[in-house]
C-alpha atoms as a PDB file:
ATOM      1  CA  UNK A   1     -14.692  10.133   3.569  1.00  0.00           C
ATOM      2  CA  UNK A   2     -18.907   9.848   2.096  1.00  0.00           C
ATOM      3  CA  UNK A   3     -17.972  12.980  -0.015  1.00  0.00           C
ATOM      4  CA  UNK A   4     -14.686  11.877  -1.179  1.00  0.00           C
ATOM      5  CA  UNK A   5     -16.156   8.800  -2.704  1.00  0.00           C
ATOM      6  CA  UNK A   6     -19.881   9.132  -3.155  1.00  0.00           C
ATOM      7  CA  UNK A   7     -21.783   6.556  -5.073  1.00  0.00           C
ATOM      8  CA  UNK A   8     -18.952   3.650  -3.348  1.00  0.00           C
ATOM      9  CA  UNK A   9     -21.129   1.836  -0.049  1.00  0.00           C
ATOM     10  CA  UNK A  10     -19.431   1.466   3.153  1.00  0.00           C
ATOM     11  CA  UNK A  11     -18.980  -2.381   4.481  1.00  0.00           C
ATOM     12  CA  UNK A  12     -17.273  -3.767   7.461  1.00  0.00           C
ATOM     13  CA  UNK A  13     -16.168  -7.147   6.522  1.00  0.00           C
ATOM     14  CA  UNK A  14     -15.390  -9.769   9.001  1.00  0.00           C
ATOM     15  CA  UNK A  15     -11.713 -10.988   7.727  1.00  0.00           C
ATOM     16  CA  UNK A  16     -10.520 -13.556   9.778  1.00  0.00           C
ATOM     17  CA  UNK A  17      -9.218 -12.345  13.440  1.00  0.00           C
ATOM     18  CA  UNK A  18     -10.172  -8.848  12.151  1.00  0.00           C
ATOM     19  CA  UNK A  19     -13.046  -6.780  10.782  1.00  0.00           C
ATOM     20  CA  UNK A  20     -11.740  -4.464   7.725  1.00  0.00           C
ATOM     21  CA  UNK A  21     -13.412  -1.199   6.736  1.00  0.00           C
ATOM     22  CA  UNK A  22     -13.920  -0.987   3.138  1.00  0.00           C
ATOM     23  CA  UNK A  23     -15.749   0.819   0.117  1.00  0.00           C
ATOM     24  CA  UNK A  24     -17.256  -0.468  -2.328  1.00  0.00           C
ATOM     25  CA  UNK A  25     -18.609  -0.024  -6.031  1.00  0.00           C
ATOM     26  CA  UNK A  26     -19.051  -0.529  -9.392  1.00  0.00           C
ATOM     27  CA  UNK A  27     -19.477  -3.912 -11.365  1.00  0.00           C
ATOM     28  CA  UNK A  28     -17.554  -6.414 -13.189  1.00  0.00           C
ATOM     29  CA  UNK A  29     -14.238  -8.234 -12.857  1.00  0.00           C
ATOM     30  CA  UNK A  30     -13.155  -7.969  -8.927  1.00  0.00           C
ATOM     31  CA  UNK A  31      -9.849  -5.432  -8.324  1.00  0.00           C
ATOM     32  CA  UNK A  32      -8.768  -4.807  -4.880  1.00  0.00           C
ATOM     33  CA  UNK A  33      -6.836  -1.294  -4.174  1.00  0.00           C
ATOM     34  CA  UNK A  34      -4.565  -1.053  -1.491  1.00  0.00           C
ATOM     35  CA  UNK A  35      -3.544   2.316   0.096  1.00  0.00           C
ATOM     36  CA  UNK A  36       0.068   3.158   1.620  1.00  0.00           C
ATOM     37  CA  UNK A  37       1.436   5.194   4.663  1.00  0.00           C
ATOM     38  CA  UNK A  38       0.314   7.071   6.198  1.00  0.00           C
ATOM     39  CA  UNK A  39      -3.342   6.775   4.321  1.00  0.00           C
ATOM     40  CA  UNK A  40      -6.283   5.317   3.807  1.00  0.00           C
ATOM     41  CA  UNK A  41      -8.159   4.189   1.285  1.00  0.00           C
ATOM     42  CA  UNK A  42      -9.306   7.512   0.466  1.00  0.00           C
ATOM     43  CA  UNK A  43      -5.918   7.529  -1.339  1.00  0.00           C
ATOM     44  CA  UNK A  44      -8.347   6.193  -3.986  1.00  0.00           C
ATOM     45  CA  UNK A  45     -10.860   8.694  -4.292  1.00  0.00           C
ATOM     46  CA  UNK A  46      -9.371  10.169  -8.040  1.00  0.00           C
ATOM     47  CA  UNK A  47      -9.039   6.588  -9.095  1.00  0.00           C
ATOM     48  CA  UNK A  48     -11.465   4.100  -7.823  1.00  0.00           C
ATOM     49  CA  UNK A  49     -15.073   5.817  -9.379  1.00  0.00           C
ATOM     50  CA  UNK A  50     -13.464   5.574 -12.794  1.00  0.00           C
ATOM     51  CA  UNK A  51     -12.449   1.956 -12.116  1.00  0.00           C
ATOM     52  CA  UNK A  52     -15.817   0.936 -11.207  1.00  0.00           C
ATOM     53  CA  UNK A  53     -17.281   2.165 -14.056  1.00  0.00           C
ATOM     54  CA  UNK A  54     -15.744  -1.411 -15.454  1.00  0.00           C
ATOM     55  CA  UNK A  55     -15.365  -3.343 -12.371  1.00  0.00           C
ATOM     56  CA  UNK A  56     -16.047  -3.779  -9.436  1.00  0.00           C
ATOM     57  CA  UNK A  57     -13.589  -1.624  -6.815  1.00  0.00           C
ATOM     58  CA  UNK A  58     -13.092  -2.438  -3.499  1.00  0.00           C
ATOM     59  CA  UNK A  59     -10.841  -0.337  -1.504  1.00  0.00           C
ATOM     60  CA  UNK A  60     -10.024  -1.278   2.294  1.00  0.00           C
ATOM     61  CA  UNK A  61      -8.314   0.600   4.686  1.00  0.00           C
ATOM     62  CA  UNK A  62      -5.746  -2.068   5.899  1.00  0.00           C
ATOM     63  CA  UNK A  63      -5.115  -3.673   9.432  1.00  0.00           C
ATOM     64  CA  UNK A  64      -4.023  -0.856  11.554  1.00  0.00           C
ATOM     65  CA  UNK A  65      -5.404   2.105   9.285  1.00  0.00           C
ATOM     66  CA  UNK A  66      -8.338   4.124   9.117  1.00  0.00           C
ATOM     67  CA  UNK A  67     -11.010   2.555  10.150  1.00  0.00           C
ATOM     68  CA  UNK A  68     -10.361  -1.258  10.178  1.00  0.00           C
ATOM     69  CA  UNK A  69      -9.358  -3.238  13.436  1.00  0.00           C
ATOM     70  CA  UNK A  70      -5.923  -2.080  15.117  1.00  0.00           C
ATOM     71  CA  UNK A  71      -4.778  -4.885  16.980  1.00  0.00           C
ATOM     72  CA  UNK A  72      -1.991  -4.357  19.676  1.00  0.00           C
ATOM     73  CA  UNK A  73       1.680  -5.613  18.290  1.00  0.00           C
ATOM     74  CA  UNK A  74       3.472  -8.954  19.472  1.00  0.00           C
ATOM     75  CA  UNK A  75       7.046  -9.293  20.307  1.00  0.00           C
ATOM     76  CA  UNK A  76       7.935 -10.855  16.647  1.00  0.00           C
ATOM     77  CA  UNK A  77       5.645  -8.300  14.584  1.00  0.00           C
ATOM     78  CA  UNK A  78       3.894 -11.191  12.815  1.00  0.00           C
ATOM     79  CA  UNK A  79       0.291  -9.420  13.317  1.00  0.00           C
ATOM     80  CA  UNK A  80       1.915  -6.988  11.003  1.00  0.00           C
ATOM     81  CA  UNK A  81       3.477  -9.125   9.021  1.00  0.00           C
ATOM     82  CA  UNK A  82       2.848  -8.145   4.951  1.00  0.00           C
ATOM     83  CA  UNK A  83       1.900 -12.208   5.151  1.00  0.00           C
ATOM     84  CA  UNK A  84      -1.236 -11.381   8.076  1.00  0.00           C
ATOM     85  CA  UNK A  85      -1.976  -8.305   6.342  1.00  0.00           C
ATOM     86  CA  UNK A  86      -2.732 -10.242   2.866  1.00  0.00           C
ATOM     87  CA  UNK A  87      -4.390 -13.262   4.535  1.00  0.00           C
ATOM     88  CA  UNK A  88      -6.791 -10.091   5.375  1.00  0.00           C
ATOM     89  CA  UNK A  89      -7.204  -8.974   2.550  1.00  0.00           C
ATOM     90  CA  UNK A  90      -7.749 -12.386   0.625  1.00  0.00           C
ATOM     91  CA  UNK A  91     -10.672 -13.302   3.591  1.00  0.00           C
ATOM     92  CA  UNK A  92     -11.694  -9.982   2.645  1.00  0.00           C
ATOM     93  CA  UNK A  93     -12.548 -10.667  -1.025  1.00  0.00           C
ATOM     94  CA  UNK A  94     -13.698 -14.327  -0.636  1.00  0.00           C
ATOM     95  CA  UNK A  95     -16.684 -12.967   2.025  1.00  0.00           C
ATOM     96  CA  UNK A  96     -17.248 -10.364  -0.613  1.00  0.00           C
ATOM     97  CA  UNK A  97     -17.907 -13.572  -2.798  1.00  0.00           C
ATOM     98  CA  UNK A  98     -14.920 -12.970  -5.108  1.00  0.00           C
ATOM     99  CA  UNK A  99     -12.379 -16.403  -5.168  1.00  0.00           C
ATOM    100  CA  UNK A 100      -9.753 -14.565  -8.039  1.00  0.00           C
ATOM    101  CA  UNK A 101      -9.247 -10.768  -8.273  1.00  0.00           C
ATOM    102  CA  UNK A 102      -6.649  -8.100  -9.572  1.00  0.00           C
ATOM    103  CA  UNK A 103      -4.649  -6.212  -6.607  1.00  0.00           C
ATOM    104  CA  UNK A 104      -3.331  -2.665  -7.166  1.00  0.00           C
ATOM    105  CA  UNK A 105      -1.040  -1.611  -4.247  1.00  0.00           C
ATOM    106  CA  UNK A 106       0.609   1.492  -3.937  1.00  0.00           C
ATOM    107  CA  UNK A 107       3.326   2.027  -1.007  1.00  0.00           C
ATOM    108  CA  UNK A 108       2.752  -0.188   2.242  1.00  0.00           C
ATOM    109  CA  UNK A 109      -0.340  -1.995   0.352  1.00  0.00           C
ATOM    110  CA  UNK A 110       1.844  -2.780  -2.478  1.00  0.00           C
ATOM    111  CA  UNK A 111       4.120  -4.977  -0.375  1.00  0.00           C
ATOM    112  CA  UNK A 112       0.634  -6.942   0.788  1.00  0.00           C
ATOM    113  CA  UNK A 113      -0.073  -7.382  -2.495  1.00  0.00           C
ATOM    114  CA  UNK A 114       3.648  -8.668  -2.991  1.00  0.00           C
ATOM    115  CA  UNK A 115       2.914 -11.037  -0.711  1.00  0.00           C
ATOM    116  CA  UNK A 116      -0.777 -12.018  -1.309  1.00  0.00           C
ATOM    117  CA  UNK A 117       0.051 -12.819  -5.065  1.00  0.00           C
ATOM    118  CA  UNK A 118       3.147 -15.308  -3.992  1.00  0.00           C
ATOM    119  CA  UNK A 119       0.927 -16.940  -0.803  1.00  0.00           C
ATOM    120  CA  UNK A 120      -1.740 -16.923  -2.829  1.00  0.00           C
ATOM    121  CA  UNK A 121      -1.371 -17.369  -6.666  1.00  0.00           C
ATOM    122  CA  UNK A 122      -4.497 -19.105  -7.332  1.00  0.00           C
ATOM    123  CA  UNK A 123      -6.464 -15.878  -5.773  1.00  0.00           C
ATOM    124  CA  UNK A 124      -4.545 -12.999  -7.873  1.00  0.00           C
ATOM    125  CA  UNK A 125      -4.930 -12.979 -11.180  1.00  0.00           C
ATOM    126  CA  UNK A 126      -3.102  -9.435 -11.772  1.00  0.00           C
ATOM    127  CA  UNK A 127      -0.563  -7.359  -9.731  1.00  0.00           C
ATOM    128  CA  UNK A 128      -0.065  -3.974  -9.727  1.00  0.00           C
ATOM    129  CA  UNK A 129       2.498  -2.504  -7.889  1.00  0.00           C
ATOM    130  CA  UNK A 130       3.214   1.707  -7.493  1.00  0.00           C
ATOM    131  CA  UNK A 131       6.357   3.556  -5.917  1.00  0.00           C
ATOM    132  CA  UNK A 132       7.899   0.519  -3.715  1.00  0.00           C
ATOM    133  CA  UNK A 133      10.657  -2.449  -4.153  1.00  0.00           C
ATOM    134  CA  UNK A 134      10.080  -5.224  -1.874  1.00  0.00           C
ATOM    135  CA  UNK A 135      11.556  -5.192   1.719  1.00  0.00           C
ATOM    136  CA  UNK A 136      14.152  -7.568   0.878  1.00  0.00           C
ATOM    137  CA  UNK A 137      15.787  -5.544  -1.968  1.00  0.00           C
ATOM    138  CA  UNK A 138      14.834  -2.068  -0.203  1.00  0.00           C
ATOM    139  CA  UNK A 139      16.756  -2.774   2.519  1.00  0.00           C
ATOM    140  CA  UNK A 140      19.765  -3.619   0.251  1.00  0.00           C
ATOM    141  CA  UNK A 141      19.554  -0.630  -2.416  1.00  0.00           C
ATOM    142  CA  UNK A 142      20.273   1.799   0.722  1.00  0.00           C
ATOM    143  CA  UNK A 143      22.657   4.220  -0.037  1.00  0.00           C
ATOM    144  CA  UNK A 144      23.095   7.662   1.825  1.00  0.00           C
ATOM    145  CA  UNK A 145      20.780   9.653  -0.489  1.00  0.00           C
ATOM    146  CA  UNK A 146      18.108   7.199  -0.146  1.00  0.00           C
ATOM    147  CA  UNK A 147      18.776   6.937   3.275  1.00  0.00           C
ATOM    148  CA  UNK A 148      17.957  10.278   3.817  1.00  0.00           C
ATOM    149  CA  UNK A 149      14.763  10.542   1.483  1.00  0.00           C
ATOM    150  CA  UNK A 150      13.516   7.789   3.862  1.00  0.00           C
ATOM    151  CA  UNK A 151      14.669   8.384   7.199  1.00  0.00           C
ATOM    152  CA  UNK A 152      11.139   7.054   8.300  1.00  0.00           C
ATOM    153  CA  UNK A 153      11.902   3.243   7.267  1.00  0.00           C
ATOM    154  CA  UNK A 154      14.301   3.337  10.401  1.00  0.00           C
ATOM    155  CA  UNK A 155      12.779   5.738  12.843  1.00  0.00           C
ATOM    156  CA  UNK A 156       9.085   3.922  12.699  1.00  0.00           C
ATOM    157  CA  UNK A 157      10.693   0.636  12.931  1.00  0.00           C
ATOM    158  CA  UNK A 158      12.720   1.367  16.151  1.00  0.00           C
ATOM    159  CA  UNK A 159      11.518  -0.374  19.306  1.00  0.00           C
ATOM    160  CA  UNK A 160       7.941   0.317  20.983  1.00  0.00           C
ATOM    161  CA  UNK A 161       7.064   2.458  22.379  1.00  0.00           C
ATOM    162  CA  UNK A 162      10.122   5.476  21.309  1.00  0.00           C
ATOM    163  CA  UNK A 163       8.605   6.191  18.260  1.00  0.00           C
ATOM    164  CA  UNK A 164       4.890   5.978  18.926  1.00  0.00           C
ATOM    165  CA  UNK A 165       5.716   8.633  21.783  1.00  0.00           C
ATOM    166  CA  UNK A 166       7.617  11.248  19.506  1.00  0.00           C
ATOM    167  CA  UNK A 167       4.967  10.939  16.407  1.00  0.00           C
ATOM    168  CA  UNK A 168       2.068  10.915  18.882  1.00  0.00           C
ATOM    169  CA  UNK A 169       3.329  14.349  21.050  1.00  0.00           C
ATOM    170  CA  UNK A 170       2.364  16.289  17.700  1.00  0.00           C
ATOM    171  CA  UNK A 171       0.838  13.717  15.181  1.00  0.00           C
ATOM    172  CA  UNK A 172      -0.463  16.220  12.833  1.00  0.00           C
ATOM    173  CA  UNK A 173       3.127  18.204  12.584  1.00  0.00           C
ATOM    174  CA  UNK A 174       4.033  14.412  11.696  1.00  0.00           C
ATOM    175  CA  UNK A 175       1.620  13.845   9.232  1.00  0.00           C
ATOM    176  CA  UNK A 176       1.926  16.852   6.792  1.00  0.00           C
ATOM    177  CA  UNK A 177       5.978  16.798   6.888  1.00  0.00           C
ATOM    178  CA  UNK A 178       5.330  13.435   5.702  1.00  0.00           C
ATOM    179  CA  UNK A 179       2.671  13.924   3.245  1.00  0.00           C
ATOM    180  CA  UNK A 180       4.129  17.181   1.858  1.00  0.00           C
ATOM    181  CA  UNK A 181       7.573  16.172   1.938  1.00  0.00           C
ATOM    182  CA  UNK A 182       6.876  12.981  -0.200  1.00  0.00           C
ATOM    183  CA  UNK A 183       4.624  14.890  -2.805  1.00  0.00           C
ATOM    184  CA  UNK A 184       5.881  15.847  -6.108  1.00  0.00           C
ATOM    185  CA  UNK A 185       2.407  17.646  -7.239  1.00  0.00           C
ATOM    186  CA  UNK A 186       1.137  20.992  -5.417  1.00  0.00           C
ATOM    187  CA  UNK A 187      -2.240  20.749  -4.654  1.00  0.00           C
ATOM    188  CA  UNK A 188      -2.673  17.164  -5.245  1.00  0.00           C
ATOM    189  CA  UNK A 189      -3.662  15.797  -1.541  1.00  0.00           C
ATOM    190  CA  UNK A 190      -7.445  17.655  -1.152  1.00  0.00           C
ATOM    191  CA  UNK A 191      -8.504  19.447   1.588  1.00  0.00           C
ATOM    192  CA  UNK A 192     -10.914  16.578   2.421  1.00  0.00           C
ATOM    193  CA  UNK A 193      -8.501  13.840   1.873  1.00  0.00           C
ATOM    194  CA  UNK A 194      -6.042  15.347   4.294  1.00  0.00           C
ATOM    195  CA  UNK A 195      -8.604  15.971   6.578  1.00  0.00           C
ATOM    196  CA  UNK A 196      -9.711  11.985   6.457  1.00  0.00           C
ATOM    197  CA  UNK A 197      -5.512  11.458   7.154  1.00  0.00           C
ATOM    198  CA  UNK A 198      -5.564  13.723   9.946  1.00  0.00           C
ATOM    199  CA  UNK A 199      -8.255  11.834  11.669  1.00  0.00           C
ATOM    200  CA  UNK A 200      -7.354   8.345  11.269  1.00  0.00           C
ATOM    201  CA  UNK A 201      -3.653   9.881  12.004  1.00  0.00           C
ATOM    202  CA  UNK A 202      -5.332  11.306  15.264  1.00  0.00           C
ATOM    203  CA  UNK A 203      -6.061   8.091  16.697  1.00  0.00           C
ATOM    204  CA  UNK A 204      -2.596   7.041  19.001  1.00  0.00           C
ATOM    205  CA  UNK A 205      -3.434   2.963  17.664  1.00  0.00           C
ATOM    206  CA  UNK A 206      -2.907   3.944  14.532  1.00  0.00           C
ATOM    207  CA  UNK A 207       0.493   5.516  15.074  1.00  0.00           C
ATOM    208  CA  UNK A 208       1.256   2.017  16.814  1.00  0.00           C
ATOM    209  CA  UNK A 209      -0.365  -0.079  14.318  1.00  0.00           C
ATOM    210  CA  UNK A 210       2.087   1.521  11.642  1.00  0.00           C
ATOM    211  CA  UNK A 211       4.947   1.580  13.681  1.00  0.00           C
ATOM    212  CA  UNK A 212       4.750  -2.205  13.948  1.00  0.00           C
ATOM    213  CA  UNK A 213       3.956  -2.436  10.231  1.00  0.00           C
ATOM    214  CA  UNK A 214       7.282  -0.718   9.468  1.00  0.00           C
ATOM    215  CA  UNK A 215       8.832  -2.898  12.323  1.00  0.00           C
ATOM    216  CA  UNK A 216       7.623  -6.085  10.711  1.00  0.00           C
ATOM    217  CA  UNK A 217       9.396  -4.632   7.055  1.00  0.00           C
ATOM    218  CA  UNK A 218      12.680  -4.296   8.601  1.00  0.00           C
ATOM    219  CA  UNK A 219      12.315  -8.131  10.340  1.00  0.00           C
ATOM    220  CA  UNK A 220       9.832 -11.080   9.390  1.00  0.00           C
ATOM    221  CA  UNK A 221       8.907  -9.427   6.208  1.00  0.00           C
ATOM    222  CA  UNK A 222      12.748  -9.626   5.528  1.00  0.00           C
ATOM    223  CA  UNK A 223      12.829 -13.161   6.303  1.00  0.00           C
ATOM    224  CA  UNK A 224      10.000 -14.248   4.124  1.00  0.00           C
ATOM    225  CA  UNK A 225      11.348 -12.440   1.529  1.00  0.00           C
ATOM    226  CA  UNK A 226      14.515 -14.084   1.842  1.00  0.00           C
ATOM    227  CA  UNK A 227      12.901 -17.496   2.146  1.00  0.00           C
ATOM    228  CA  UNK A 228      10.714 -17.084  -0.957  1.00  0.00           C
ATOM    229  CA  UNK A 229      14.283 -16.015  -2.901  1.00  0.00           C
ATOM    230  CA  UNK A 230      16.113 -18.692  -1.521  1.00  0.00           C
ATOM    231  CA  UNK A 231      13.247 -20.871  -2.874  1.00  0.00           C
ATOM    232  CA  UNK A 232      13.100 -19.693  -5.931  1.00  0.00           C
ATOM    233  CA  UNK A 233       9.443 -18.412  -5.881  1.00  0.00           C
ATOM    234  CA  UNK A 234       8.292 -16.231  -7.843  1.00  0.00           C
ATOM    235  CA  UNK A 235       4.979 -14.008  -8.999  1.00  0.00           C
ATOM    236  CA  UNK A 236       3.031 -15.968 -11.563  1.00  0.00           C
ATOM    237  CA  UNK A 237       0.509 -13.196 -11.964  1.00  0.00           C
ATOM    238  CA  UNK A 238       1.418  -9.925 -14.869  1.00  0.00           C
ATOM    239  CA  UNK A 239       2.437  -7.486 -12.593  1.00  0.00           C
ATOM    240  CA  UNK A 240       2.393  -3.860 -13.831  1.00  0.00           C
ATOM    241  CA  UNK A 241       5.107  -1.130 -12.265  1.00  0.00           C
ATOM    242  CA  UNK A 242       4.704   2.604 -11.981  1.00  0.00           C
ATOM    243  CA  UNK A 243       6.966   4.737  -9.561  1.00  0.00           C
ATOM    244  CA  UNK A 244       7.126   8.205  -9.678  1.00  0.00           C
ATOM    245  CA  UNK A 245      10.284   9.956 -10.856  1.00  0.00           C
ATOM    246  CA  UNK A 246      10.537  13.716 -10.581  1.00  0.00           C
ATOM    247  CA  UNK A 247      12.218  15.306 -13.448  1.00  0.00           C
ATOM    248  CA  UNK A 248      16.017  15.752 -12.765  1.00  0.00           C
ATOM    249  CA  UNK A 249      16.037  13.051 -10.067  1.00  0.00           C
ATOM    250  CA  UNK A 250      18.192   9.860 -10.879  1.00  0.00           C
ATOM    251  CA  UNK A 251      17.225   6.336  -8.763  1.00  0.00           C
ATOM    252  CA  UNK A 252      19.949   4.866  -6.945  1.00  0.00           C
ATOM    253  CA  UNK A 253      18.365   1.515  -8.363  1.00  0.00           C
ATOM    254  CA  UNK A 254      16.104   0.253 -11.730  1.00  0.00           C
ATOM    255  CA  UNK A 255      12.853  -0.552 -10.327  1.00  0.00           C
ATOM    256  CA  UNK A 256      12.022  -2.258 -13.224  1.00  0.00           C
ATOM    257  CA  UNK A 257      14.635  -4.873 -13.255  1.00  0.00           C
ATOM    258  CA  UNK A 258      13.980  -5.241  -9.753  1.00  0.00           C
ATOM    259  CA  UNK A 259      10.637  -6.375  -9.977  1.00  0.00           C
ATOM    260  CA  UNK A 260      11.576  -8.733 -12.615  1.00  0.00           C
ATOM    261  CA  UNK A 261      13.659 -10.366 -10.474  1.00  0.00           C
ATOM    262  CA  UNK A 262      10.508 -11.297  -8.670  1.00  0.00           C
ATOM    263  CA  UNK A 263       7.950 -11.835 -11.729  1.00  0.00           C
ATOM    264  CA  UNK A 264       8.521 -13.329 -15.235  1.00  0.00           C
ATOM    265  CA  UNK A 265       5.859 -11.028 -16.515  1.00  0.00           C
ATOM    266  CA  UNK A 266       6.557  -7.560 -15.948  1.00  0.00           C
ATOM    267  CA  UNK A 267       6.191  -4.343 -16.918  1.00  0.00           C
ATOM    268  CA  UNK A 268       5.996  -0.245 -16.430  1.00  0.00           C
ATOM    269  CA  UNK A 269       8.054   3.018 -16.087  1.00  0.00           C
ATOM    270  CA  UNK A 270       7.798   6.186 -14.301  1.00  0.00           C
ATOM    271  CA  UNK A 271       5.528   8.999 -13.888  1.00  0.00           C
ATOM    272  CA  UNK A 272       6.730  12.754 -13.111  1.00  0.00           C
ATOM    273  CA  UNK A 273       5.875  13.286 -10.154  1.00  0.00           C
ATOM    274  CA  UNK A 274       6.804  12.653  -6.376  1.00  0.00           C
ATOM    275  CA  UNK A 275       5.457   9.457  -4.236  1.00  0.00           C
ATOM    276  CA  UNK A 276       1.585   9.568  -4.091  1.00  0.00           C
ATOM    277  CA  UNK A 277       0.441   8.886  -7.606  1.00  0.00           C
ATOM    278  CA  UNK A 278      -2.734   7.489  -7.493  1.00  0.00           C
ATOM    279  CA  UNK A 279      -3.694  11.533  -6.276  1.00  0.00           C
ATOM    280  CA  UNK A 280      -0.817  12.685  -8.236  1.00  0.00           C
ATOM    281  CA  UNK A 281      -0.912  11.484 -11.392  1.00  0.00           C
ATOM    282  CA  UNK A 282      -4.411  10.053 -11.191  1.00  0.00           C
ATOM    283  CA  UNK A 283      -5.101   9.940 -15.353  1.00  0.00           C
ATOM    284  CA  UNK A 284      -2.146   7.940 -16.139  1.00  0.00           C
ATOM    285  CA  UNK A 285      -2.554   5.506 -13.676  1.00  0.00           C
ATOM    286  CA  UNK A 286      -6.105   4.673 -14.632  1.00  0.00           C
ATOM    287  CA  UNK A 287      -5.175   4.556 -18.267  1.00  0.00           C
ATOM    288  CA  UNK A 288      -2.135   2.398 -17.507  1.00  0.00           C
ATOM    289  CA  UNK A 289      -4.242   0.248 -15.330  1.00  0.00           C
ATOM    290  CA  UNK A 290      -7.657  -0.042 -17.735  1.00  0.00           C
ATOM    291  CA  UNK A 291      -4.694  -0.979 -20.318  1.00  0.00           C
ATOM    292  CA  UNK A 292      -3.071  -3.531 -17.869  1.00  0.00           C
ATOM    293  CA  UNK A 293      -6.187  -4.993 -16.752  1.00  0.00           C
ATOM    294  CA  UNK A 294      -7.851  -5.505 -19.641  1.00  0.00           C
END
């Protein structure tokens, strides 16, 4: 992970009930980057030194990933909850010393920052979101196709302990279906970062942890998401969209107009290329984001 990221320290950072791994460089204006499933936040590594060359960059692994605490789940998923998950993430950035900050999520850590910029308005001061809709409207663009593509939203989420048991008899068969069957873009996962997946992915309470993450998306996540629409909140911060859209593939869904059902101010469009594009498409989302955050 050292070699993946060089000149970024290492800090484990007491957030609340637990203690995140995260790294951590450059200077300036605060942005947070939050990895997806089923990574880390070596996800970052094309992305995050080229950041930091204008702000500071910190990039956790989230509750239940890599290296940060994996707490055991509860009956009602709540320690999984997007909701717990950006509480940890905002105690994260306040010990750092950093009251407002951007968030840039991609995947699972783009639904925290869903969440962390309507909990928390007064903390985010930008959104970025890449290659997700939020669990409410997920759940109700489903259509066979999509259904298909993402077969894992309903296997992971099934009850405990079924699916930790089938992932965990051969988690690295697991692992690269699901990293190679996602990715648009030959060649774009490294040898090292794979190998950093494979290791966290190794570790049987990590294939709990995200279990009950994906268990908490198809139940409380649902119902906050619901509550917050019934409400009429909505994200106050500019939030920036980027999906990836492989050439000859048509979404069952806008993703745009989505999202603006959620914020007033957004924005975005796709990239060519399949799911991971922060290692896919690295160039254009640092120029989209430099532009965005600026």
């Amino acid at each position: 992970m050292r070699e993946l990221l060089p000149t970024f320290t290492r800090r484990r950072v007491r957030a609340g009930e637990v203690t995140l791994h995260a790294a951590v460089g450059g200077v300036g204006p605060p942005v947070v980057l939050l990895h997806g499933y089923p990574e880390t936040h070596v996800a970052w590594h094309a992305v995050a030194p080229r950041l930091a060359e204008r702000f500071t960059v910190v990039c956790p692994d989230l509750r239940g990933y890599g290296a940060s605490d994996k707490p055991p789940g509860d009956p009602d998923h709540r320690r999984y909850a997007k909701r717990t998950m950006a509480g940890d993430v905002g105690a994260l950035m306040a010990a750092l010393g950093h009251d407002r900050f951007a968030v840039v999520g991609h995947d699972r850590g783009a639904l925290v920052g869903h969440r962390l910029a309507l909990d928390s308005p007064e903390a985010v001061t930008h959104l970025a979101v890449l290659d997700v809709l939020p669990q409410l409207d997920m759940w109700a663009a489903m259509n066979r196709d999509f259904g298909l593509a993402g077969y894992h939203l309903f296997f992971l989420a099934q009850s405990a302990d079924f699916p930790e048991r089938l992932v965990g008899a051969d988690p690295d068969l697991f692992l690269t279906h699901t990293l190679r069957s996602w990715c648009g873009t030959d060649g774009a996962i490294t040898g090292q970062a794979l190998a950093a997946y494979r290791e966290a992915f190794a570790d049987p309470r990590t294939i709990h942890a995200t279990c009950e993450d994906y268990r908490a998306g198809a139940t409380v996540d649902v119902d906050h998401d619901g509550a917050d629409r019934d409400q009429g909140r909505r994200i106050e911060a500019p939030l920036l969209l980027l999906w990836g859209q492989p050439r000859g593939m048509e979404l069952p869904f806008d993703p745009l107009a989505v999202w603006r059902r959620w914020a007033a101010d957004a924005d975005g469009g796709p990239l060519p290329c399949g799911h991971f594009l922060p290692e896919e498409r690295p160039d254009e989302v640092v120029e989209a984001l430099h532009g965005f955050l600026r």
